[in-house]
PDB file of N, CA and C in Angstrom:
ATOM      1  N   UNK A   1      -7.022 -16.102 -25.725  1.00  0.00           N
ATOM      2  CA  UNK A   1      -6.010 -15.245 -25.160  1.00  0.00           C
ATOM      3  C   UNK A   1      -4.858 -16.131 -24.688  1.00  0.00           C
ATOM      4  N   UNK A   2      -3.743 -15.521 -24.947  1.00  0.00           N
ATOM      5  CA  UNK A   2      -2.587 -16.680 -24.960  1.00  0.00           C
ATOM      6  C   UNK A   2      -2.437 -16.606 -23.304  1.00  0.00           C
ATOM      7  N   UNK A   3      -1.685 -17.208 -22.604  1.00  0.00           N
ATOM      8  CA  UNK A   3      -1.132 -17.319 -20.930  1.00  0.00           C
ATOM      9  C   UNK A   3      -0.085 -16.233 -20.552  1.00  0.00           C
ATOM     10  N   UNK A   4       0.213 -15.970 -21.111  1.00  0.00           N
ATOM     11  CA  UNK A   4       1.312 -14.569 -21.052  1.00  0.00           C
ATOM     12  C   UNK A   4       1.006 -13.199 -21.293  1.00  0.00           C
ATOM     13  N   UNK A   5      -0.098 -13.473 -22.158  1.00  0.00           N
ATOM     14  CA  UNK A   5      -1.349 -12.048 -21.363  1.00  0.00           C
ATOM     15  C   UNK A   5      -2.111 -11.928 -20.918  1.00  0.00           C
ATOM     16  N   UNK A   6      -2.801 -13.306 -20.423  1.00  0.00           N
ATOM     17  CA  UNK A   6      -3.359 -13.262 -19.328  1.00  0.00           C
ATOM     18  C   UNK A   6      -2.603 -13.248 -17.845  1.00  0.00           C
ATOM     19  N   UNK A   7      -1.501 -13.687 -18.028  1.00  0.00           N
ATOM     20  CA  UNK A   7      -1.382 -13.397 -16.676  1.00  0.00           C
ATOM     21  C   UNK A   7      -0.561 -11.898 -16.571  1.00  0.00           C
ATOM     22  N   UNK A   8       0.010 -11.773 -17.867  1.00  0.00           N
ATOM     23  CA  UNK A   8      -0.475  -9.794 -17.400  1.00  0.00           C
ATOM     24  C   UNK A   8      -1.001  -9.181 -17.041  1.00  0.00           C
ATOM     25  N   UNK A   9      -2.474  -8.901 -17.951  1.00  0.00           N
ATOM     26  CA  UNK A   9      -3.615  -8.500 -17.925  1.00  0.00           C
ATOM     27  C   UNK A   9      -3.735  -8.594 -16.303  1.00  0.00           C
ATOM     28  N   UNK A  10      -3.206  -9.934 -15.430  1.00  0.00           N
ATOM     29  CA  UNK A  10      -3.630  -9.868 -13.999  1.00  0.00           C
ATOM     30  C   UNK A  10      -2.768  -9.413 -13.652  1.00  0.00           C
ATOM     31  N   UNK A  11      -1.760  -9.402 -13.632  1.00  0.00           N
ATOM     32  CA  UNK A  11      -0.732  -8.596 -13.098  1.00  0.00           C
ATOM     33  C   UNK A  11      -0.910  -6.862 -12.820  1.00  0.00           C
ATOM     34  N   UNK A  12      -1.286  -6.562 -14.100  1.00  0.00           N
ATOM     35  CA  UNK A  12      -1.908  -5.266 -14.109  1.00  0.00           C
ATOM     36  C   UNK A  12      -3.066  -4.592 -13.371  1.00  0.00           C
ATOM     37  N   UNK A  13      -4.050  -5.906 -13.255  1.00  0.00           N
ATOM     38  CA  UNK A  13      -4.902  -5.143 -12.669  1.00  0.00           C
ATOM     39  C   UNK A  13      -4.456  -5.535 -10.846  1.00  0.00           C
ATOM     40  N   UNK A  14      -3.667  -6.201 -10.733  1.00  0.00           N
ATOM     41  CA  UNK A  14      -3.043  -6.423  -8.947  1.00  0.00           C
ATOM     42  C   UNK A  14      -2.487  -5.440  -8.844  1.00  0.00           C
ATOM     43  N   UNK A  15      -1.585  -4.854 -10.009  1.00  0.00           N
ATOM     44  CA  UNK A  15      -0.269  -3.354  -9.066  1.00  0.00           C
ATOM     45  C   UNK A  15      -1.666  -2.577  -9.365  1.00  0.00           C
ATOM     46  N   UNK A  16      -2.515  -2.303 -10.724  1.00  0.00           N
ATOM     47  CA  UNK A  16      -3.515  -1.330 -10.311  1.00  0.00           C
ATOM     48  C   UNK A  16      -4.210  -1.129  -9.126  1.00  0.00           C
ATOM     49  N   UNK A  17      -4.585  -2.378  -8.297  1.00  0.00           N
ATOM     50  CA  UNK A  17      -5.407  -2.023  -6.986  1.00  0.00           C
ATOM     51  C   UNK A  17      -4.333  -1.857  -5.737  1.00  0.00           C
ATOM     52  N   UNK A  18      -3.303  -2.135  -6.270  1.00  0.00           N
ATOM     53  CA  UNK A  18      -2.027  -2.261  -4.900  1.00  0.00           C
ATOM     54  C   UNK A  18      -1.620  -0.376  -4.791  1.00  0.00           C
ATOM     55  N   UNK A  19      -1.978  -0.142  -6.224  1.00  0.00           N
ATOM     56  CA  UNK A  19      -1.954   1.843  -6.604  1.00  0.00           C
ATOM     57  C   UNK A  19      -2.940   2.569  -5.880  1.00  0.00           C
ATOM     58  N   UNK A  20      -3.904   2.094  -6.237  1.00  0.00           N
ATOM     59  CA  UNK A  20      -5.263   2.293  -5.752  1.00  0.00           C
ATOM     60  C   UNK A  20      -5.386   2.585  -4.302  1.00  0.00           C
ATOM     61  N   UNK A  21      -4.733   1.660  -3.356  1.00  0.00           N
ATOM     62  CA  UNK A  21      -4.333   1.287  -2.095  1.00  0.00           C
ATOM     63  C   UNK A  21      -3.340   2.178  -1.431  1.00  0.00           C
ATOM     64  N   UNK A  22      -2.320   2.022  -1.947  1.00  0.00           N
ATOM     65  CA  UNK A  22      -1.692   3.127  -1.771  1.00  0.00           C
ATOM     66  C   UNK A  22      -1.302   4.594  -1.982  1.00  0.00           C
ATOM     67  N   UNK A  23      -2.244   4.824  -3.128  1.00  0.00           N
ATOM     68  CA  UNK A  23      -2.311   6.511  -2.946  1.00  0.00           C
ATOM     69  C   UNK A  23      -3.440   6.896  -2.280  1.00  0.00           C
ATOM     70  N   UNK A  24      -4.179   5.990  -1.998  1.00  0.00           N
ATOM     71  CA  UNK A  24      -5.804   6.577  -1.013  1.00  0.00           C
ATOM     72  C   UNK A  24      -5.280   7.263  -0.063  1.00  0.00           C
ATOM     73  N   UNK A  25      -4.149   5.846   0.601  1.00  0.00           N
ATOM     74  CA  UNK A  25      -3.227   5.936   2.253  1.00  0.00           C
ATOM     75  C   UNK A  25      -2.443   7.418   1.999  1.00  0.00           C
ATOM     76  N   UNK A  26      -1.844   6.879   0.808  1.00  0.00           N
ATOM     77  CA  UNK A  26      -0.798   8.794   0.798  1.00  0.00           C
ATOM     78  C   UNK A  26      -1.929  10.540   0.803  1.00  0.00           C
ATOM     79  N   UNK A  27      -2.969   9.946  -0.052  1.00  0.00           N
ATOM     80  CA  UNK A  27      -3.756  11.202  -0.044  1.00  0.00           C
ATOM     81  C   UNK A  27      -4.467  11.272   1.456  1.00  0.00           C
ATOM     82  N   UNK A  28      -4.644  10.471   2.044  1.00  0.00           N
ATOM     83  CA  UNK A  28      -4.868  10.964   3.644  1.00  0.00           C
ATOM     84  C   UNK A  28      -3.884  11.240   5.102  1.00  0.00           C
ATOM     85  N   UNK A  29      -3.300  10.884   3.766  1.00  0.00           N
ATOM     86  CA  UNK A  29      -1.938  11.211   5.012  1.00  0.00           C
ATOM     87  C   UNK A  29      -1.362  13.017   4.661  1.00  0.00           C
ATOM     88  N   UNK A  30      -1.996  13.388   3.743  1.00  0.00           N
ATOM     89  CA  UNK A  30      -1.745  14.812   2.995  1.00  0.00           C
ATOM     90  C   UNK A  30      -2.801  15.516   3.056  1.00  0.00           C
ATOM     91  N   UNK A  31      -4.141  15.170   3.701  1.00  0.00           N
ATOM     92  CA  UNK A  31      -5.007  15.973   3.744  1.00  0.00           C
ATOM     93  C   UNK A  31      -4.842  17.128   4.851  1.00  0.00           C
ATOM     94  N   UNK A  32      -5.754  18.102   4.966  1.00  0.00           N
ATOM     95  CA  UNK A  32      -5.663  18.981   5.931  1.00  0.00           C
ATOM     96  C   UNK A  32      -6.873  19.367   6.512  1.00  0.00           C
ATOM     97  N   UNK A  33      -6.583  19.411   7.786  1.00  0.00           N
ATOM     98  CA  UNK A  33      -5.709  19.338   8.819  1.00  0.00           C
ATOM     99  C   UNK A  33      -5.426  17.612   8.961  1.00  0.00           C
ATOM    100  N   UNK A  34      -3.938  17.827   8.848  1.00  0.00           N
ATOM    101  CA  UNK A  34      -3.515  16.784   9.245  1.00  0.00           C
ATOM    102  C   UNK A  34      -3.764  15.464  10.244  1.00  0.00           C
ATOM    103  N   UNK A  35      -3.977  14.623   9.431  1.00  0.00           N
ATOM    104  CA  UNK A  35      -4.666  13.224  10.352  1.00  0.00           C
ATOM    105  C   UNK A  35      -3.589  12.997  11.598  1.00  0.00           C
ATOM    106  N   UNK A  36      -4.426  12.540  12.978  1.00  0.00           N
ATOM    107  CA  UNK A  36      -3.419  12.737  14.051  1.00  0.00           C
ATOM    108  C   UNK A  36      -3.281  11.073  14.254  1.00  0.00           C
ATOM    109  N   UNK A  37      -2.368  10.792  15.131  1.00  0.00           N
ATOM    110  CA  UNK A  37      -1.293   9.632  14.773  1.00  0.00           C
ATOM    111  C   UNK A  37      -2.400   8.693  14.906  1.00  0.00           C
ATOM    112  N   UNK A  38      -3.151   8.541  16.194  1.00  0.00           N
ATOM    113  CA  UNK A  38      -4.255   7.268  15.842  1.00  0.00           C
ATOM    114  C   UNK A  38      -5.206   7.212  14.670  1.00  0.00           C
ATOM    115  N   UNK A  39      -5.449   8.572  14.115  1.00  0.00           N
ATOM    116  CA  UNK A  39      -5.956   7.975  12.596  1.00  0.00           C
ATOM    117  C   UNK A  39      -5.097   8.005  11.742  1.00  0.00           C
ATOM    118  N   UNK A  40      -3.922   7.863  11.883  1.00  0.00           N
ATOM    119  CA  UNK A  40      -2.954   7.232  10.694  1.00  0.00           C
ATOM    120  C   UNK A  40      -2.556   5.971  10.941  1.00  0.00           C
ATOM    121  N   UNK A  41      -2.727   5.436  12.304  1.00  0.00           N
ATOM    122  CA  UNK A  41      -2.778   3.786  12.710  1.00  0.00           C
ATOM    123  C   UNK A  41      -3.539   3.499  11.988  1.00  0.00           C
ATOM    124  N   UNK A  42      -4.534   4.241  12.186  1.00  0.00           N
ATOM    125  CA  UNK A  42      -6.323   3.094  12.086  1.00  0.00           C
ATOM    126  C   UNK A  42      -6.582   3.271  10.471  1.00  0.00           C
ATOM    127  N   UNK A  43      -5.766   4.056   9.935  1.00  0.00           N
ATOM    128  CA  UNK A  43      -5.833   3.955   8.799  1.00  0.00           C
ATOM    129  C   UNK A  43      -5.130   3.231   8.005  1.00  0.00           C
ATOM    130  N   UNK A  44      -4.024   2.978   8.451  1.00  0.00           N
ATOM    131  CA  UNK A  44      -2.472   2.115   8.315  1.00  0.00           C
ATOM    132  C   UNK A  44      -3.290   0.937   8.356  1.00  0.00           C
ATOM    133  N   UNK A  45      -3.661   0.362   9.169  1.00  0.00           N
ATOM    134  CA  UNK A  45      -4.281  -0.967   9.573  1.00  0.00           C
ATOM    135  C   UNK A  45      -5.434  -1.433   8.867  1.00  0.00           C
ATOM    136  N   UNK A  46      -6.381  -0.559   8.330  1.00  0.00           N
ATOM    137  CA  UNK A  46      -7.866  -1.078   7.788  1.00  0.00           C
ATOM    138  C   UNK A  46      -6.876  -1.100   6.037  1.00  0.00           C
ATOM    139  N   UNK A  47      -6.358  -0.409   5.889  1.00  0.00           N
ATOM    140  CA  UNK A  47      -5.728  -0.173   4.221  1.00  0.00           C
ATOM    141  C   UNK A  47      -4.814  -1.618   4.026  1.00  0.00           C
ATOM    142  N   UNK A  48      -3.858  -1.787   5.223  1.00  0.00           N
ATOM    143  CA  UNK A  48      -3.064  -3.030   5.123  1.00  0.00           C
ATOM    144  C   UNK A  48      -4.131  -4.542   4.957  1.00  0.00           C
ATOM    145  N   UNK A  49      -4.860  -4.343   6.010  1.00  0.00           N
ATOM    146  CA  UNK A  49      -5.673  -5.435   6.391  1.00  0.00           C
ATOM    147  C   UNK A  49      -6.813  -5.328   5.164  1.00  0.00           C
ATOM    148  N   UNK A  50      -7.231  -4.566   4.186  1.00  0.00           N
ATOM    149  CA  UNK A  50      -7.691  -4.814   2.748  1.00  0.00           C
ATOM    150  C   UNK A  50      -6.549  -5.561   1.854  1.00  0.00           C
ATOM    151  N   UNK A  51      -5.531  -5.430   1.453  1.00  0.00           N
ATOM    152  CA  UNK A  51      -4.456  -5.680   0.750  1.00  0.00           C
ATOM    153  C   UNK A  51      -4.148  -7.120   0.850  1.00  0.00           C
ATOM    154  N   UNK A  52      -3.612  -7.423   2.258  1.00  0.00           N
ATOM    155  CA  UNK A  52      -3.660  -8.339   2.700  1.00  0.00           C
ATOM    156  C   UNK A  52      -4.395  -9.685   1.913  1.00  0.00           C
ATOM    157  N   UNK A  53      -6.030  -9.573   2.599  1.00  0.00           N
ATOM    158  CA  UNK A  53      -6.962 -10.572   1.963  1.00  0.00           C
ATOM    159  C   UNK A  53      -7.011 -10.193   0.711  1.00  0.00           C
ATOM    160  N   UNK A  54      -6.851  -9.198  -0.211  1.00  0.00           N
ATOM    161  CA  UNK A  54      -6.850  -9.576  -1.634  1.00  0.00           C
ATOM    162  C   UNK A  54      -5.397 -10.154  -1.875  1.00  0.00           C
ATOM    163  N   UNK A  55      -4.494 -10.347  -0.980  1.00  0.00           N
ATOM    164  CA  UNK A  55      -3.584 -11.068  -1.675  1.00  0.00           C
ATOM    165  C   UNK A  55      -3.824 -12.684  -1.201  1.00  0.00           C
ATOM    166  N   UNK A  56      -4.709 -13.033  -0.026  1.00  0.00           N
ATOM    167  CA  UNK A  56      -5.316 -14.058   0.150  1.00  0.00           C
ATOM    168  C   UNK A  56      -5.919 -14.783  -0.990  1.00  0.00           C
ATOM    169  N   UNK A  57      -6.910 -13.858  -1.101  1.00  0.00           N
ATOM    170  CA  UNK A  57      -8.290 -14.032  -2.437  1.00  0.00           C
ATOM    171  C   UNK A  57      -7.236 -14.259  -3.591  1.00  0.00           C
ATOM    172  N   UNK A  58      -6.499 -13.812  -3.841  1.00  0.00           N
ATOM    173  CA  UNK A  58      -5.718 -14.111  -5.354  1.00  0.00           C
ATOM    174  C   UNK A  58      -4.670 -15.088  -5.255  1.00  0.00           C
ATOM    175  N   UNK A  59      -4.263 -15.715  -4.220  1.00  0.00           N
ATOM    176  CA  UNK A  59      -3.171 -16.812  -3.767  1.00  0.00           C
ATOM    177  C   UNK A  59      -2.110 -16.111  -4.269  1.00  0.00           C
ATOM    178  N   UNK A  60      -2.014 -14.892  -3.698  1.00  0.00           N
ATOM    179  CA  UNK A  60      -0.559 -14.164  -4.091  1.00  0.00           C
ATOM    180  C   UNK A  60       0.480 -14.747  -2.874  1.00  0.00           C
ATOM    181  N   UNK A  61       1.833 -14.298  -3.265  1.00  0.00           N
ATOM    182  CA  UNK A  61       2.979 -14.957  -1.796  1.00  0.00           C
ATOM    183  C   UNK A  61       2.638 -14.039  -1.059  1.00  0.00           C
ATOM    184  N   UNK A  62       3.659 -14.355   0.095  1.00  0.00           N
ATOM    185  CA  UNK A  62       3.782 -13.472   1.337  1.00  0.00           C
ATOM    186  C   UNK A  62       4.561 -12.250   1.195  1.00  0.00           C
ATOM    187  N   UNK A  63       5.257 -12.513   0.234  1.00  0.00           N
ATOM    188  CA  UNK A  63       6.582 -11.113  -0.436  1.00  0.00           C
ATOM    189  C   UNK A  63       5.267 -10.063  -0.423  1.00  0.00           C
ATOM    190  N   UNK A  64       4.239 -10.531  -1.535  1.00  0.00           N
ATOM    191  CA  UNK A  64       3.118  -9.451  -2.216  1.00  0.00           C
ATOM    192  C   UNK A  64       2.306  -9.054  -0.812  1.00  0.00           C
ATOM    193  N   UNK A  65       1.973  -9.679  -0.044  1.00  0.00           N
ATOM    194  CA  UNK A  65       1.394  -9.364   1.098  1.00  0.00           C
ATOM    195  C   UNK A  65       2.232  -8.375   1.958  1.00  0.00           C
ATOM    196  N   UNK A  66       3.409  -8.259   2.021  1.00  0.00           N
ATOM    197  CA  UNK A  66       4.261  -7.976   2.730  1.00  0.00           C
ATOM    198  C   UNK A  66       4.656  -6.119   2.355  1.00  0.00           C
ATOM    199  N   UNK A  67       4.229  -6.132   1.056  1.00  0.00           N
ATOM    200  CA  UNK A  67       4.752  -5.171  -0.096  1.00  0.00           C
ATOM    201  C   UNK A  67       3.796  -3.646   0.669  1.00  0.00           C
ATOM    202  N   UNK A  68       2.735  -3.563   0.613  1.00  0.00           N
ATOM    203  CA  UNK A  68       1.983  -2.319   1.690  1.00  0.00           C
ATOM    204  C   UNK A  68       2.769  -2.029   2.212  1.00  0.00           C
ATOM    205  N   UNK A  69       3.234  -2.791   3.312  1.00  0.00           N
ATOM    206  CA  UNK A  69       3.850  -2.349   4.396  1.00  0.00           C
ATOM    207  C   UNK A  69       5.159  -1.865   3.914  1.00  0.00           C
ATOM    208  N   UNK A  70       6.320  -2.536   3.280  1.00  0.00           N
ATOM    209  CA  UNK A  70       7.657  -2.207   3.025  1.00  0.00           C
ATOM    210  C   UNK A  70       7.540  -1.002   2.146  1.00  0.00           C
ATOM    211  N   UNK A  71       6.645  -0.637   1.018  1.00  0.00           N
ATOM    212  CA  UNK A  71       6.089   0.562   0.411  1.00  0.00           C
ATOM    213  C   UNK A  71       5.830   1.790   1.476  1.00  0.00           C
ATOM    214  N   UNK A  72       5.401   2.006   2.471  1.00  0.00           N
ATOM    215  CA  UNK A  72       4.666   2.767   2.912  1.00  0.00           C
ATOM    216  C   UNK A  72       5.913   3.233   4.126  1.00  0.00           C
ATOM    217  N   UNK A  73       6.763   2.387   4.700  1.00  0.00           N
ATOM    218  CA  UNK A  73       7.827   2.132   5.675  1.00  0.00           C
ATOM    219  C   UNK A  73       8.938   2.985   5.125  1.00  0.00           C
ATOM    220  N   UNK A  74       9.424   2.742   3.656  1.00  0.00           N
ATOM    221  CA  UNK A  74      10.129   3.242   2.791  1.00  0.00           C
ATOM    222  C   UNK A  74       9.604   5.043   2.458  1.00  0.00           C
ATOM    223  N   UNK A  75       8.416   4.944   2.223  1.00  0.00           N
ATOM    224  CA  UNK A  75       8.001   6.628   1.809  1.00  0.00           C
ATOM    225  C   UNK A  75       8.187   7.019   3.366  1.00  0.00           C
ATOM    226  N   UNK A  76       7.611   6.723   4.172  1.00  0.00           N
ATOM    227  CA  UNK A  76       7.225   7.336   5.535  1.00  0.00           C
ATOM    228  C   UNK A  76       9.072   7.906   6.041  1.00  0.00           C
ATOM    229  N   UNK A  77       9.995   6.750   5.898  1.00  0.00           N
ATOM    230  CA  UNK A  77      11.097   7.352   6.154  1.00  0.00           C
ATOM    231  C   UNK A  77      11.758   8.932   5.491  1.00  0.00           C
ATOM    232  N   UNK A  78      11.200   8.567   3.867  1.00  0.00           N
ATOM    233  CA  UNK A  78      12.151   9.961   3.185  1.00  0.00           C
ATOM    234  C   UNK A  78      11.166  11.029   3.046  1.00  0.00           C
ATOM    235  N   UNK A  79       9.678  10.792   3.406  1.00  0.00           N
ATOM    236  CA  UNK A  79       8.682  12.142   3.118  1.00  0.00           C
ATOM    237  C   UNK A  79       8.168  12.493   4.509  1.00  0.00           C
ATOM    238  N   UNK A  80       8.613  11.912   5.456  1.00  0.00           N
ATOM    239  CA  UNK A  80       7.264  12.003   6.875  1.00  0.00           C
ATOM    240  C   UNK A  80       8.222  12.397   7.933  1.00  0.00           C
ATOM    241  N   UNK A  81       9.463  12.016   7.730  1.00  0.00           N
ATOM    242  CA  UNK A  81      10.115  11.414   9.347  1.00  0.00           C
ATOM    243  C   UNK A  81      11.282  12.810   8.858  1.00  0.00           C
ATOM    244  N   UNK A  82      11.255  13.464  10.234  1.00  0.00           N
ATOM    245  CA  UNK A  82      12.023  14.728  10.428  1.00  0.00           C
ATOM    246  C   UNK A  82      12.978  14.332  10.107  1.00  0.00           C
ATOM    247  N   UNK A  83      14.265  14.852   9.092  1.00  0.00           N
ATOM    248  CA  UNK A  83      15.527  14.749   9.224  1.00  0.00           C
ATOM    249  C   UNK A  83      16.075  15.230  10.724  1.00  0.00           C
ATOM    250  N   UNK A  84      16.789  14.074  11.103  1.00  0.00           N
ATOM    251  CA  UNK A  84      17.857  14.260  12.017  1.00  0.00           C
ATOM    252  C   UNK A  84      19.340  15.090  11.837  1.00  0.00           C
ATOM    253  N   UNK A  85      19.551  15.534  12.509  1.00  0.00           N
ATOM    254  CA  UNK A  85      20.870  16.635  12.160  1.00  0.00           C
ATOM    255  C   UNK A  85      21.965  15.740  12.920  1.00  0.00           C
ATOM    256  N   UNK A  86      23.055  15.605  11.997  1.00  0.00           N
ATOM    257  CA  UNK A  86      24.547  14.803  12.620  1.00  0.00           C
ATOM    258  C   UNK A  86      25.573  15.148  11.819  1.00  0.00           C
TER     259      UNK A  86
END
């Protein structure tokens, strides 16, 4: 296998579990009755803090580590957070 699909092939399967990761977080954040704010911490936190060490375990950067959070910061603003009226 040449080096340029293998490191696809990994590439693919990293955004696959980074998907994985983050639609678990979105589908519980959409369940009903709605999860109340400390289990959307504690859920925020055990989901980040998985991500995290697999980006440990794979010697990914800090950008990729960083990515949960700026993903989730970004949706939470345009799907979660009341529009303000001005």
């Amino acid at each position: 296998m040449s080096i340029a699909r293998r490191k696809r092939r990994e590439s693919e399967r990293r955004f696959a579990y980074f998907g994985e990761l983050l639609m678990g977080f979105y589908e519980f954040l959409e369940r009903t009755p709605k999860p109340s704010d400390e289990e959307v911490r504690t859920t925020f936190i055990k989901t980040r803090s998985k991500w995290v060490k697999y980006c440990v375990a794979h010697q990914l950067s800090k950008e990729a580590s960083d990515l949960f959070t700026k993903e989730v910061a970004s949706s939470w603003k345009t799907r979660y957070t009341a529009p303000t009226e001005g």
